[in-house]
Protein backbone atom coordinates (compact mmCIF):
# COMPACT_ATOMS: atom_id res chain seq x y z
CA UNK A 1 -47.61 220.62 117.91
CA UNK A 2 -47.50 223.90 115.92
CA UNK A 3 -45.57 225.54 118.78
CA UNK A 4 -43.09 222.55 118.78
CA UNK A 5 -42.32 222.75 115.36
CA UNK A 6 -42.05 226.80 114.73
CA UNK A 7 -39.54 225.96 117.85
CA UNK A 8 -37.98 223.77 116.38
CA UNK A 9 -37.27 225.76 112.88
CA UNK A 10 -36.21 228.66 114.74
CA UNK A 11 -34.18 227.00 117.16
CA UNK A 12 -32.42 225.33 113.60
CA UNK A 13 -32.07 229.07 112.30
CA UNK A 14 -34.32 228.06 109.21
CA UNK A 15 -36.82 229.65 107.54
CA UNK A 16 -40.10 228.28 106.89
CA UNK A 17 -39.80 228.59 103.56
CA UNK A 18 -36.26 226.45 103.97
CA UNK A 19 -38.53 223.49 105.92
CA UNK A 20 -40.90 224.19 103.17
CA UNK A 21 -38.73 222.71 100.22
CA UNK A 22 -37.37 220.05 102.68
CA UNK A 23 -41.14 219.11 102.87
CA UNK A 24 -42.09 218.90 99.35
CA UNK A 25 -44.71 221.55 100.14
CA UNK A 26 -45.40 225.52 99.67
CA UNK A 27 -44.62 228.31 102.26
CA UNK A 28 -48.10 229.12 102.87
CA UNK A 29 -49.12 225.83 103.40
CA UNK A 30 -46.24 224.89 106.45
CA UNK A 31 -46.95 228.33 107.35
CA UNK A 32 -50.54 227.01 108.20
CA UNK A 33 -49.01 223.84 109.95
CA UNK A 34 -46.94 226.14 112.47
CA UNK A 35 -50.62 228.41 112.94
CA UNK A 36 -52.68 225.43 113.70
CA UNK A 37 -54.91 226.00 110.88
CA UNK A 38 -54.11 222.50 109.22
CA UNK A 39 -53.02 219.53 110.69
CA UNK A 40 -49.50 218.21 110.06
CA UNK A 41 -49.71 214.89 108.38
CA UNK A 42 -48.59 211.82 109.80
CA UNK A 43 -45.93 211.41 106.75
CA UNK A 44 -44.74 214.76 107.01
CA UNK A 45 -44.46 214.79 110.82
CA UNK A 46 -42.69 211.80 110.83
CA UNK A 47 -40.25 213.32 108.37
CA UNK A 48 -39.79 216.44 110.16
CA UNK A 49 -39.11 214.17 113.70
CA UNK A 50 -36.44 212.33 111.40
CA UNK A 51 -35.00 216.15 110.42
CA UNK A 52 -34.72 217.68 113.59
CA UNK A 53 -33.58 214.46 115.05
CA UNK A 54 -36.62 214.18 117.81
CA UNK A 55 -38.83 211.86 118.61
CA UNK A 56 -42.07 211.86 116.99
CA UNK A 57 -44.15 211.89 120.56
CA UNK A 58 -42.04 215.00 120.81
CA UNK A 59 -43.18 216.76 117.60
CA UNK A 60 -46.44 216.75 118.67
CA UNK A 61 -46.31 217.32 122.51
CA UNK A 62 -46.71 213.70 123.86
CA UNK A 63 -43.31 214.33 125.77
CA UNK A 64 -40.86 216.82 126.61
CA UNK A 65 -38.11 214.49 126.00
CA UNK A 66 -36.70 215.28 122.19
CA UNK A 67 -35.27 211.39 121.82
């Protein structure tokens, strides 16, 4: 998943500290999201999937298809 959604903010020319505020959380913390270091949770997944417009089995890697 942490591929998937550094993909998906660069692909969106944001920066993480853009997704950050969208999130309601700090830049060090979604900058552990992306790493892999903490796990994504479900709220805030589904919120990103809802941002980027992608299906949530997308987000985190259940399926290659984005919707």
């Amino acid at each position: 998943m942490n591929l998937r959604i550094r993909d998906l903010r660069e692909d969106a020319d944001l920066t993480q500290t853009q997704v950050a505020e969208i999130l309601l959380c700090d830049q060090s913390l979604y900058s552990k999201y992306e790493r892999g270091e903490r796990d994504l949770p479900l709220e805030l997944a589904v919120k990103l999937a809802d941002f980027y417009q992608v299906s949530l089995d997308y987000l985190i890697g259940r399926s290659d298809k984005k919707s």
